[in-house]
N, C-alpha and C. Protein backbone atom coordinates (compact mmCIF):
# COMPACT_ATOMS: atom_id res chain seq x y z
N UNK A 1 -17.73 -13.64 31.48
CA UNK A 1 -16.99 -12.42 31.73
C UNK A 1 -17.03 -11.55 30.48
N UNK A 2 -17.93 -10.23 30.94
CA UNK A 2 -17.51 -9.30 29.97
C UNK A 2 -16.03 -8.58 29.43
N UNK A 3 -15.30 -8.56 28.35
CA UNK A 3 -14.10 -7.88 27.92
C UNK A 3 -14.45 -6.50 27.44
N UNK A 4 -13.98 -5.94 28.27
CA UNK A 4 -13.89 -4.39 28.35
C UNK A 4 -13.53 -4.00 27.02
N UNK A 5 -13.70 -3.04 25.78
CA UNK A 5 -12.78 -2.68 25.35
C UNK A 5 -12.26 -1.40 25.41
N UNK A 6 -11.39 -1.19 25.41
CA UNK A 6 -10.43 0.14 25.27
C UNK A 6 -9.84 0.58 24.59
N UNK A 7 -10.21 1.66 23.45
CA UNK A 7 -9.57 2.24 22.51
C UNK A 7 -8.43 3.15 22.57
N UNK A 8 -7.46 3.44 22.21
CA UNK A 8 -5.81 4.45 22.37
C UNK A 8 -6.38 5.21 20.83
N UNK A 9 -6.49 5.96 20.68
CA UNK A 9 -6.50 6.99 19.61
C UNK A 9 -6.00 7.82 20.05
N UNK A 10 -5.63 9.18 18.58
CA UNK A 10 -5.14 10.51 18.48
C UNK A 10 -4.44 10.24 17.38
N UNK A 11 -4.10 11.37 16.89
CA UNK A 11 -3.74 11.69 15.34
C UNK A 11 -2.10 11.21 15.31
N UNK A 12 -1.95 11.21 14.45
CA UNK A 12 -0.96 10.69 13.43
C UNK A 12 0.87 11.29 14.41
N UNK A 13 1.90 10.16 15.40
CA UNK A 13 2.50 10.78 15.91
C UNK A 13 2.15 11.48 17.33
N UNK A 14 1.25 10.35 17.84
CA UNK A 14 1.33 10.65 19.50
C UNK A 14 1.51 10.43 20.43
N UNK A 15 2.17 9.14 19.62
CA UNK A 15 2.69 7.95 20.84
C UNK A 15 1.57 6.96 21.28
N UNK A 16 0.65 6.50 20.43
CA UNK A 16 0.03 6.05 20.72
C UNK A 16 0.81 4.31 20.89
N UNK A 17 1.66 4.23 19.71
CA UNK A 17 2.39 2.58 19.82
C UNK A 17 3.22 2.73 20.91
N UNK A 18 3.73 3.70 21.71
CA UNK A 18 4.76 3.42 22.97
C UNK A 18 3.64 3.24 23.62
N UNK A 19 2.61 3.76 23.68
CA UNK A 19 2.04 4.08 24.94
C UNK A 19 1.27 2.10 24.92
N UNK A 20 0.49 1.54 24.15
CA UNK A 20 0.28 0.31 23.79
C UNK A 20 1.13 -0.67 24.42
N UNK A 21 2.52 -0.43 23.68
CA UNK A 21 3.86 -1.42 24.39
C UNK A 21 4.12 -1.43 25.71
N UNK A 22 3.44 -0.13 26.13
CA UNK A 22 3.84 -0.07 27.90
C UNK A 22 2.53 -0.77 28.33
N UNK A 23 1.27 -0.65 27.75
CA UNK A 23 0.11 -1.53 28.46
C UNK A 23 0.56 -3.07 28.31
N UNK A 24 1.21 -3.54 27.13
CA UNK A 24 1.14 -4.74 27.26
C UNK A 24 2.51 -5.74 28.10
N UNK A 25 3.54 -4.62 28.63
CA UNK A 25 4.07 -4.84 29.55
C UNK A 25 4.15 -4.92 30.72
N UNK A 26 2.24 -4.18 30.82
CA UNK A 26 1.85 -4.22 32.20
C UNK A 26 1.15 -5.58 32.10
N UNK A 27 1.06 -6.34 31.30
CA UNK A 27 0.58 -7.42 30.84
C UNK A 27 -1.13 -7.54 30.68
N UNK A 28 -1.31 -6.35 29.77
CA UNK A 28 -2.50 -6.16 29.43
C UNK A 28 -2.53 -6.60 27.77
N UNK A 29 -3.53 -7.53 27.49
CA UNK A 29 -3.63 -7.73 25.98
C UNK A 29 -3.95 -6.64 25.47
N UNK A 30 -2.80 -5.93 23.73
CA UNK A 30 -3.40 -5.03 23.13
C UNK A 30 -3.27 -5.71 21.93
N UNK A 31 -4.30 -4.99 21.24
CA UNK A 31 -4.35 -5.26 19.60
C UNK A 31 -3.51 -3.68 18.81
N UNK A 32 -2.73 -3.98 17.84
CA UNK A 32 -1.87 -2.94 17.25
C UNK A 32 -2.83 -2.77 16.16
N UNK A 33 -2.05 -1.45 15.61
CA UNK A 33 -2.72 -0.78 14.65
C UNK A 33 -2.62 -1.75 13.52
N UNK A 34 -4.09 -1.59 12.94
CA UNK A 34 -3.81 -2.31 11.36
C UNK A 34 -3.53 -1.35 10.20
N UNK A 35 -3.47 -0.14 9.92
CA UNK A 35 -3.18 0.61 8.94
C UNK A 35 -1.57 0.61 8.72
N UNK A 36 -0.88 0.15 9.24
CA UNK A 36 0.73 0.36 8.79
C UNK A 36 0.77 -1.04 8.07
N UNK A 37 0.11 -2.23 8.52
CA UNK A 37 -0.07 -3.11 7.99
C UNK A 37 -0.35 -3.52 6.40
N UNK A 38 -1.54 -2.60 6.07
CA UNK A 38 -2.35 -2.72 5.02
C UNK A 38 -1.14 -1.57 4.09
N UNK A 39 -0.73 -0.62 4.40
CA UNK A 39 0.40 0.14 3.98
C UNK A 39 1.64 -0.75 3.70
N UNK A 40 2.20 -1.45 4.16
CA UNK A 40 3.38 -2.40 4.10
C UNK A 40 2.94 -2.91 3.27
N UNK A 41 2.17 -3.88 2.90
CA UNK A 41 1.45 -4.70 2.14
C UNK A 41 1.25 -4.28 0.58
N UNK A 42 0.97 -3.25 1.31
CA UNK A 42 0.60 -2.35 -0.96
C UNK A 42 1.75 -1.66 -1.32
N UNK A 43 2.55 -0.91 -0.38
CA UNK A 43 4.16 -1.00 -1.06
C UNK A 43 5.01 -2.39 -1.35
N UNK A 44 4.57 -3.55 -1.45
CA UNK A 44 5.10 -4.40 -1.47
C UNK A 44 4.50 -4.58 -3.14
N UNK A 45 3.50 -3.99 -3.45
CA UNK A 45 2.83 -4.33 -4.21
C UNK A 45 3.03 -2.97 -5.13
N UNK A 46 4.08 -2.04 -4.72
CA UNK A 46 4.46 -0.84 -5.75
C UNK A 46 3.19 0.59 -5.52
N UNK A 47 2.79 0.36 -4.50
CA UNK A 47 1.71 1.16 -4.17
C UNK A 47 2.13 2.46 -3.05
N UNK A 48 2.93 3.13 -3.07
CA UNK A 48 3.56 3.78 -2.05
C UNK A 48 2.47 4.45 -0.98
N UNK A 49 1.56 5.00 -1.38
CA UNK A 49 0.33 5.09 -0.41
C UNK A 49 -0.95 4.61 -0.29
N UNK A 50 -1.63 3.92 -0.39
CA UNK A 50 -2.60 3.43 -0.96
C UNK A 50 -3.58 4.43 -0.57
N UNK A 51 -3.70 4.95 0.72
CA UNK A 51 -4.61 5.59 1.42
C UNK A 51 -4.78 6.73 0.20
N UNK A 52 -4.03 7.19 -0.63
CA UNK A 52 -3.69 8.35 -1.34
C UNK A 52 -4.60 7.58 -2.59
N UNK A 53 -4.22 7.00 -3.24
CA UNK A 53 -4.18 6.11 -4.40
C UNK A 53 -5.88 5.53 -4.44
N UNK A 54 -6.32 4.85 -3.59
CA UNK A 54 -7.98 4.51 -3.36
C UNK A 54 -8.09 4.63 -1.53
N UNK A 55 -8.62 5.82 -1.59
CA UNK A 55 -8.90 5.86 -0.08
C UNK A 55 -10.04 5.25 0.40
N UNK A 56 -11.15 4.78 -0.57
CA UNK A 56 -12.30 3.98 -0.58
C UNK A 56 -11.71 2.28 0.11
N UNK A 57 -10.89 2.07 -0.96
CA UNK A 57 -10.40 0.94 -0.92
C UNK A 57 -9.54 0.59 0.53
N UNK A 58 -8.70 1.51 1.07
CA UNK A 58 -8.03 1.45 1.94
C UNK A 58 -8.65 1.27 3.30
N UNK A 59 -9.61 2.45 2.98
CA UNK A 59 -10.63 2.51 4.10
C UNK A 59 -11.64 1.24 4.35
N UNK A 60 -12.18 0.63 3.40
CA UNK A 60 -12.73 -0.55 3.80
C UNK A 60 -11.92 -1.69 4.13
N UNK A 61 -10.49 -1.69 3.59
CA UNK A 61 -9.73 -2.21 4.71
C UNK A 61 -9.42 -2.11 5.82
N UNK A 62 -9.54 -0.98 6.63
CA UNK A 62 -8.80 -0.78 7.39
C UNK A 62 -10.02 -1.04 8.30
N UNK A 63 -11.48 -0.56 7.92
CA UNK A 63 -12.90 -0.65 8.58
C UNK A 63 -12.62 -2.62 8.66
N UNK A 64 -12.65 -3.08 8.10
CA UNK A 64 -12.57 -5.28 7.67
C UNK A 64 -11.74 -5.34 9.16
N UNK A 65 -10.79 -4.79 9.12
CA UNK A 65 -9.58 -5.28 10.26
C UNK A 65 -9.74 -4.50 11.53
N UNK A 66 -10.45 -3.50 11.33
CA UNK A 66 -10.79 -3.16 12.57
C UNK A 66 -12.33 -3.73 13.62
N UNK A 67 -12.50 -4.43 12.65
CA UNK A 67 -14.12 -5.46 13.10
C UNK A 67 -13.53 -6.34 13.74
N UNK A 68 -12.62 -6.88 12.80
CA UNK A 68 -11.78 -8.29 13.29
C UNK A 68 -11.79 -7.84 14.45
N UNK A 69 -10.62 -7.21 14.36
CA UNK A 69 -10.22 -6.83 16.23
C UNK A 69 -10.89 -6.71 17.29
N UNK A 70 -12.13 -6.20 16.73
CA UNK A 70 -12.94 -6.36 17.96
C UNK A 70 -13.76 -7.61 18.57
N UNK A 71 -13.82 -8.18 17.77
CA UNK A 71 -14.59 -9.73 17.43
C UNK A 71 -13.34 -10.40 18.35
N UNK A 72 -11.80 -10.28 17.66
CA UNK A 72 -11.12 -10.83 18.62
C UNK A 72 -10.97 -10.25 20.10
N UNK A 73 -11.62 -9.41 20.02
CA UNK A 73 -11.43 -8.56 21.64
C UNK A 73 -12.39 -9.19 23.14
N UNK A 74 -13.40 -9.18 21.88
CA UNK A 74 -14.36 -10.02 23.16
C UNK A 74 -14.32 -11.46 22.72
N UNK A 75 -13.32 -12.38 22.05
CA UNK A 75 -13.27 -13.77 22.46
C UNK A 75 -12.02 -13.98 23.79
N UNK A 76 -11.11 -12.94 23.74
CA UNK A 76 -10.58 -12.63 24.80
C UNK A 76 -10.61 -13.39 26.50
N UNK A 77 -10.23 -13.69 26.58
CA UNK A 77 -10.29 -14.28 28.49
C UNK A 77 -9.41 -13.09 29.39
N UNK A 78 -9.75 -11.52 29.06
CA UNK A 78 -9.41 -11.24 29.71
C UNK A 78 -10.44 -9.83 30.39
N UNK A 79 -9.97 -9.18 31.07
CA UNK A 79 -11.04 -8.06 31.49
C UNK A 79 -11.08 -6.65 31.13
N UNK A 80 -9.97 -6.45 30.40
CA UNK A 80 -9.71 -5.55 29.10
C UNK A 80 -9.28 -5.98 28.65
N UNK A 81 -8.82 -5.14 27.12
CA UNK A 81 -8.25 -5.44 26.01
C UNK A 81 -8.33 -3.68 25.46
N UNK A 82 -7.05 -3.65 25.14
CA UNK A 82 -6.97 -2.27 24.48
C UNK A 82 -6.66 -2.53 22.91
N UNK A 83 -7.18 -1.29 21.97
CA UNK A 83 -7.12 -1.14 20.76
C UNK A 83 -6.59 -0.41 20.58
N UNK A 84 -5.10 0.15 19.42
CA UNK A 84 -4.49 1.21 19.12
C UNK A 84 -5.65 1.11 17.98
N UNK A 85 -6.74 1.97 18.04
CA UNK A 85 -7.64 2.93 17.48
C UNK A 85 -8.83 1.95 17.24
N UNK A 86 -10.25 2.25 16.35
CA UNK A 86 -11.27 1.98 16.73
C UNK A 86 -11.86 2.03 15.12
N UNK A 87 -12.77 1.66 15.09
CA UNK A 87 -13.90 1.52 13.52
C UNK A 87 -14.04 3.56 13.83
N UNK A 88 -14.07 3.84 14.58
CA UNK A 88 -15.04 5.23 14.37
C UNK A 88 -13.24 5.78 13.76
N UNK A 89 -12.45 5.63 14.07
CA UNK A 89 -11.10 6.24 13.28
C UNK A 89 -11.31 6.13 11.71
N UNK A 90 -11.87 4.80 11.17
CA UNK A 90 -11.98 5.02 9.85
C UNK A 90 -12.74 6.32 9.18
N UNK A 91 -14.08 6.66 9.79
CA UNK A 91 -14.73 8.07 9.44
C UNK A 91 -14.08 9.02 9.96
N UNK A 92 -13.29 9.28 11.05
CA UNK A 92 -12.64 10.17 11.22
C UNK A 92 -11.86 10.77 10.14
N UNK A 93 -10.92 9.81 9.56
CA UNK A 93 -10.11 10.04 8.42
C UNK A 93 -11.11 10.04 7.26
N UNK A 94 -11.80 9.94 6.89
CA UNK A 94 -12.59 9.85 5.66
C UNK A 94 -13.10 11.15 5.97
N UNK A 95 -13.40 11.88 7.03
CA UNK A 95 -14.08 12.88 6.82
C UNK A 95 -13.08 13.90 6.56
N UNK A 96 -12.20 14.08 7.70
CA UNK A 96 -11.17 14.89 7.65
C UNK A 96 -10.53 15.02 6.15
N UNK A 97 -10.27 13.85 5.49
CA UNK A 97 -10.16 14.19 4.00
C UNK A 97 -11.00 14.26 2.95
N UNK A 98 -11.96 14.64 3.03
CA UNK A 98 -13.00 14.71 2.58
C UNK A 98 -13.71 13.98 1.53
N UNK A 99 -13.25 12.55 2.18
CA UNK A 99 -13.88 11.53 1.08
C UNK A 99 -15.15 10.96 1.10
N UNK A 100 -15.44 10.52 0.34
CA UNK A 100 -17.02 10.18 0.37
C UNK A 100 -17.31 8.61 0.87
N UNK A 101 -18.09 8.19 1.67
CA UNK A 101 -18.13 6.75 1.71
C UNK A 101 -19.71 6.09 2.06
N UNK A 102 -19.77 5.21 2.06
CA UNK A 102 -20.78 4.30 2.23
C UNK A 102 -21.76 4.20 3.50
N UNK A 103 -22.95 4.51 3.46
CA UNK A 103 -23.57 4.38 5.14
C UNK A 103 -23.05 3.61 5.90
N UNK A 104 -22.48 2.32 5.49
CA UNK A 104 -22.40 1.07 6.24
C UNK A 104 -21.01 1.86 6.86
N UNK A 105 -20.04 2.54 6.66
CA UNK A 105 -19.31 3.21 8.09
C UNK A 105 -19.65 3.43 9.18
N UNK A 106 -20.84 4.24 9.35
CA UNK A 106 -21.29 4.91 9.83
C UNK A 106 -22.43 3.79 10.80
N UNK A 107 -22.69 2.96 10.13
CA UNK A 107 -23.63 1.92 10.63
C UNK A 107 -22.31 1.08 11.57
N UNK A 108 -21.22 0.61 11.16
CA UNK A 108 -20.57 -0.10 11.96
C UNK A 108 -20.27 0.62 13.12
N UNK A 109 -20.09 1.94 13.29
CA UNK A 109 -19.54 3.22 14.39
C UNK A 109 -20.50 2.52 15.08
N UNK A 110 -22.13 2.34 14.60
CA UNK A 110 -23.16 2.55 15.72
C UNK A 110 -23.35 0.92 16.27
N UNK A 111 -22.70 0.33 15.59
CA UNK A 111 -23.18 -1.44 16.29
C UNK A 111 -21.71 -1.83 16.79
N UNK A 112 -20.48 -1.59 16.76
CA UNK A 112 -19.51 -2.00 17.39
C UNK A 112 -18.89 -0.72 18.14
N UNK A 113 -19.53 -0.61 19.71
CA UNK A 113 -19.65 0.03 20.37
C UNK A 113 -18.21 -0.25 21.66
N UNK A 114 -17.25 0.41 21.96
CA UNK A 114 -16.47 0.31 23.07
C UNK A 114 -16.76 0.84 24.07
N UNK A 115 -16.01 0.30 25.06
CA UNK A 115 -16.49 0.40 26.79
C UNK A 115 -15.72 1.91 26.80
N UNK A 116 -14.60 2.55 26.22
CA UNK A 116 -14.25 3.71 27.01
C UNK A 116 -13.05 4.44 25.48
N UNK A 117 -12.77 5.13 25.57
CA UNK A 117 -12.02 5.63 24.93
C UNK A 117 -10.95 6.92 24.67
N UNK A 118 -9.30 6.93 25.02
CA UNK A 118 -8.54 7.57 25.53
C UNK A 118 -7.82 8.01 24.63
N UNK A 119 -7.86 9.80 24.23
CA UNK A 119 -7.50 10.26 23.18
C UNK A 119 -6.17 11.13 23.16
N UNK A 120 -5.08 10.21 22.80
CA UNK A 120 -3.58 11.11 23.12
C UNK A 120 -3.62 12.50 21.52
N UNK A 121 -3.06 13.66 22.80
CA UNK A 121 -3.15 14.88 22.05
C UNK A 121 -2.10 15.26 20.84
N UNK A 122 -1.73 15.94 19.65
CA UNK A 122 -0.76 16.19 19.31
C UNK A 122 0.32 16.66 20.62
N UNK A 123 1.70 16.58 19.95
CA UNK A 123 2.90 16.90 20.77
C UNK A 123 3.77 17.08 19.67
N UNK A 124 4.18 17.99 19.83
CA UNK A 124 5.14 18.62 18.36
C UNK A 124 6.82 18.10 19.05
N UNK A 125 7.21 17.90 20.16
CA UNK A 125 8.45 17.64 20.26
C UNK A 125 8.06 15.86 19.91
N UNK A 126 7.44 15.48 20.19
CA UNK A 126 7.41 13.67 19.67
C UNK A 126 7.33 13.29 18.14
N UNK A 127 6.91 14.32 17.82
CA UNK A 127 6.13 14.20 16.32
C UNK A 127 7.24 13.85 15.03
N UNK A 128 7.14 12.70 14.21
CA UNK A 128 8.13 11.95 13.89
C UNK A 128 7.50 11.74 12.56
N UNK A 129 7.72 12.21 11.20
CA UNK A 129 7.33 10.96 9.69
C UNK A 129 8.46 9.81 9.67
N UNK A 130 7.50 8.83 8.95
CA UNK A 130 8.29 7.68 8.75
C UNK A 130 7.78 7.41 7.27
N UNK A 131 8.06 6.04 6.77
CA UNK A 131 7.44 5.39 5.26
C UNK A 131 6.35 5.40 5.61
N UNK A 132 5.10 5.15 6.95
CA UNK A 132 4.20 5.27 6.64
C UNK A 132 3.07 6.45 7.34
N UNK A 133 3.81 7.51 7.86
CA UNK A 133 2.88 8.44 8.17
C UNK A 133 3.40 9.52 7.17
N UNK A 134 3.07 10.29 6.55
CA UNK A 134 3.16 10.84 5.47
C UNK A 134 2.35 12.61 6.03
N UNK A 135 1.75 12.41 6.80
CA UNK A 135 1.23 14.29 6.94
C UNK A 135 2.12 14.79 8.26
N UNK A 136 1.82 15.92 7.93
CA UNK A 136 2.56 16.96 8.40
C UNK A 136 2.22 16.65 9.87
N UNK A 137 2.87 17.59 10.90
CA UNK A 137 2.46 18.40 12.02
C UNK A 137 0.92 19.14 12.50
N UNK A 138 1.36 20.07 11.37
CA UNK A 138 -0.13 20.63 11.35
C UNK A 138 -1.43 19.54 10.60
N UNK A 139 -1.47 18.73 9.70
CA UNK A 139 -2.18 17.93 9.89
C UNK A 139 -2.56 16.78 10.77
N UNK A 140 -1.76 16.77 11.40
CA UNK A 140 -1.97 15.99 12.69
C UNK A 140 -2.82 16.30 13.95
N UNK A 141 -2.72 17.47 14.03
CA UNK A 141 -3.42 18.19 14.73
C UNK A 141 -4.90 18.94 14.40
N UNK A 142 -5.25 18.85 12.94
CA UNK A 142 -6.45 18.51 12.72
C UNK A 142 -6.74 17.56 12.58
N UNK A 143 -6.39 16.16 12.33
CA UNK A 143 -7.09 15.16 12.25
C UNK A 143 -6.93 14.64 14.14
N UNK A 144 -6.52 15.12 14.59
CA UNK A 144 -6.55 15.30 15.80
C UNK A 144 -8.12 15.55 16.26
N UNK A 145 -8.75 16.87 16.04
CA UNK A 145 -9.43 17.58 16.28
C UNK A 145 -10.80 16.72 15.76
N UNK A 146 -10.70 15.73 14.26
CA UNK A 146 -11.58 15.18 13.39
C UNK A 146 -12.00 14.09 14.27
N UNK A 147 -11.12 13.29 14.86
CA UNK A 147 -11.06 12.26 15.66
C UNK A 147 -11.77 12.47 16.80
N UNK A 148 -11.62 13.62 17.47
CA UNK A 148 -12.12 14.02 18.72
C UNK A 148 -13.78 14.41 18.56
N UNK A 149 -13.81 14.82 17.28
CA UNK A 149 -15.84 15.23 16.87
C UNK A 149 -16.09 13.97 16.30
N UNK A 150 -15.60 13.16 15.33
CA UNK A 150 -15.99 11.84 15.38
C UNK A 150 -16.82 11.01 16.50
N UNK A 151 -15.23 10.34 17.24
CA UNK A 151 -15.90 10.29 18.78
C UNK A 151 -17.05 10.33 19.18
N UNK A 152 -16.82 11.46 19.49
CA UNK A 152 -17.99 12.56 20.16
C UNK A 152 -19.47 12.69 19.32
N UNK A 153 -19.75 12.22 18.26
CA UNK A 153 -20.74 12.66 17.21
C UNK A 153 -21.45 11.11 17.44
N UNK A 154 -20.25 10.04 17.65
CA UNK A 154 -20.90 8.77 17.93
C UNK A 154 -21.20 8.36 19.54
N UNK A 155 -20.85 9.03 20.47
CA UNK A 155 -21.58 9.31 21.89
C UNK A 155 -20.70 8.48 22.41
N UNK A 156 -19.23 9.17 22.43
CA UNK A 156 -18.00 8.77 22.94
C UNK A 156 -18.02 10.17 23.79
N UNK A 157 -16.70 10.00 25.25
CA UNK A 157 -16.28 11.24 25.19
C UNK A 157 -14.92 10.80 25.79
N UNK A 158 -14.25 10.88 24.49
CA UNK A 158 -13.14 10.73 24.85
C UNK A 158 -12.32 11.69 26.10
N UNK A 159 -11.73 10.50 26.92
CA UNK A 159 -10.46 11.02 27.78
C UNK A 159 -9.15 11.38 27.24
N UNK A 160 -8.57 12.85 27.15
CA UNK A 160 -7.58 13.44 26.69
C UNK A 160 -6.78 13.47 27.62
N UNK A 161 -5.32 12.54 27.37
CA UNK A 161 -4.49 11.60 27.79
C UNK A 161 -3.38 12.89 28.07
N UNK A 162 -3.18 13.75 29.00
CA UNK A 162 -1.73 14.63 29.22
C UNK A 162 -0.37 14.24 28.64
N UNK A 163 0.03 15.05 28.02
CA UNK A 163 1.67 14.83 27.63
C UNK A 163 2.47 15.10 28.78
N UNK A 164 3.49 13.63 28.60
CA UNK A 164 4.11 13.24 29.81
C UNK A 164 5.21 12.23 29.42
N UNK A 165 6.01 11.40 29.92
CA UNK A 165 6.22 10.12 29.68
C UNK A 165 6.06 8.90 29.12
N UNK A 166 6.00 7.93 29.14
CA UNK A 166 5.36 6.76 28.39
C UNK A 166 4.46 6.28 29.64
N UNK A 167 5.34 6.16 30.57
CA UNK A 167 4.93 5.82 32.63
C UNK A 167 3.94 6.60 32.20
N UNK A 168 4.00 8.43 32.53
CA UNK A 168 3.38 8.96 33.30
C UNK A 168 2.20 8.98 32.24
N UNK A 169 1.71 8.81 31.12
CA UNK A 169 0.90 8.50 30.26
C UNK A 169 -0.20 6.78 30.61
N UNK A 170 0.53 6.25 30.42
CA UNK A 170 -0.21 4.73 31.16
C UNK A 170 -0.77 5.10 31.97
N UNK A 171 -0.02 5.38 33.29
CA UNK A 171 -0.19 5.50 34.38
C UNK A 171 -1.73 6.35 34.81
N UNK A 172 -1.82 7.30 33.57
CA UNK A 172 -2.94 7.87 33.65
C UNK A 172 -4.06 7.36 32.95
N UNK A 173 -3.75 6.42 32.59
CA UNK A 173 -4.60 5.80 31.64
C UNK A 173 -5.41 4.73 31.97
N UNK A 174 -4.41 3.98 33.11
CA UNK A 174 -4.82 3.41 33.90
C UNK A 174 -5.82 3.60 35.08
N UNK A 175 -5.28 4.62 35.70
CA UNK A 175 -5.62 5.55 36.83
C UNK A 175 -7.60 6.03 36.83
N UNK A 176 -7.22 6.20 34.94
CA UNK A 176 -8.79 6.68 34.69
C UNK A 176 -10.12 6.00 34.08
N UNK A 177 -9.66 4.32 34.26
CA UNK A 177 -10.37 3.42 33.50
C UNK A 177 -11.85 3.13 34.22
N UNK A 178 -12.66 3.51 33.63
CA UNK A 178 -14.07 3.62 34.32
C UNK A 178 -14.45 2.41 34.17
């Protein structure tokens, strides 16, 4: 049995973790984001952003754990598996901030390939900072936009997920799984 995978992206504040918690209450396996992770971890370590601090460094973390995930996706026994975000998110953000990085990004985009991928839009009434999202509104909505040519540059086309509910969000998410 092939395991589907299914990526949840969109920028920073879109509900992408409600929307996750409601798949896996439909009792669908998801894998959570690893960047709040790797963030917890280096403020523990006096590092308040790391992403800020070595975005090289962060980023090949966040690229390490997002392999994992997929590796764990298809050992899976199930017939999807959703991802709150994807290896091609790491160049997204690297580009959008205009950092410089290594072919091998760009090489992983092209060999760890997902079955489909569903891109929730900015929403300014949801839109929330915490300790670890740190940009604005309006940056959200371009890295919004970074995410979406990313994608798309790696021969995705992402499905843009309507603002709605947490339900009426799934529900469409579901509704549109090719």
């Amino acid at each position: 049995m092939k395991t589907r995978k299914i990526v949840i992206t969109g920028g920073p504040g879109t509900g992408k973790t409600s929307v996750i918690e409601a798949l896996e209450n439909h009792g669908y396996f998801c894998l959570h984001e690893v960047s709040r992770e790797i963030t917890r971890e280096a403020q523990k370590k006096g590092i308040d952003q790391l992403f800020l601090k070595d975005p090289l460094l962060f980023s090949e973390m966040l690229l390490e754990g997002r392999i994992k995930q997929f590796k764990e996706a298809e050992e899976k026994q199930s017939n999807i598996v959703f991802l709150d975000r994807g290896v091609t998110d790491v160049v997204a953000y690297m580009n959008y901030f205009g950092n410089e990085y290594p072919p091998v990004f760009n090489r992983v985009c092209r060999e760890y390939i997902y079955d489909q991928v569903f891109i929730l839009p900015p929403w300014k009434q949801i839109y929330t900072e915490d300790n670890e999202r740190y940009e604005s509104y309006e940056q959200a909505v371009e890295i919004h936009d970074e995410l979406a040519r990313s994608y798309f540059q790696h021969g995705y086309q992402p499905v843009e997920v309507p603002q709605g509910s947490v339900t009426e969000r799934t529900s469409f998410i579901l509704d549109h799984l090719v």
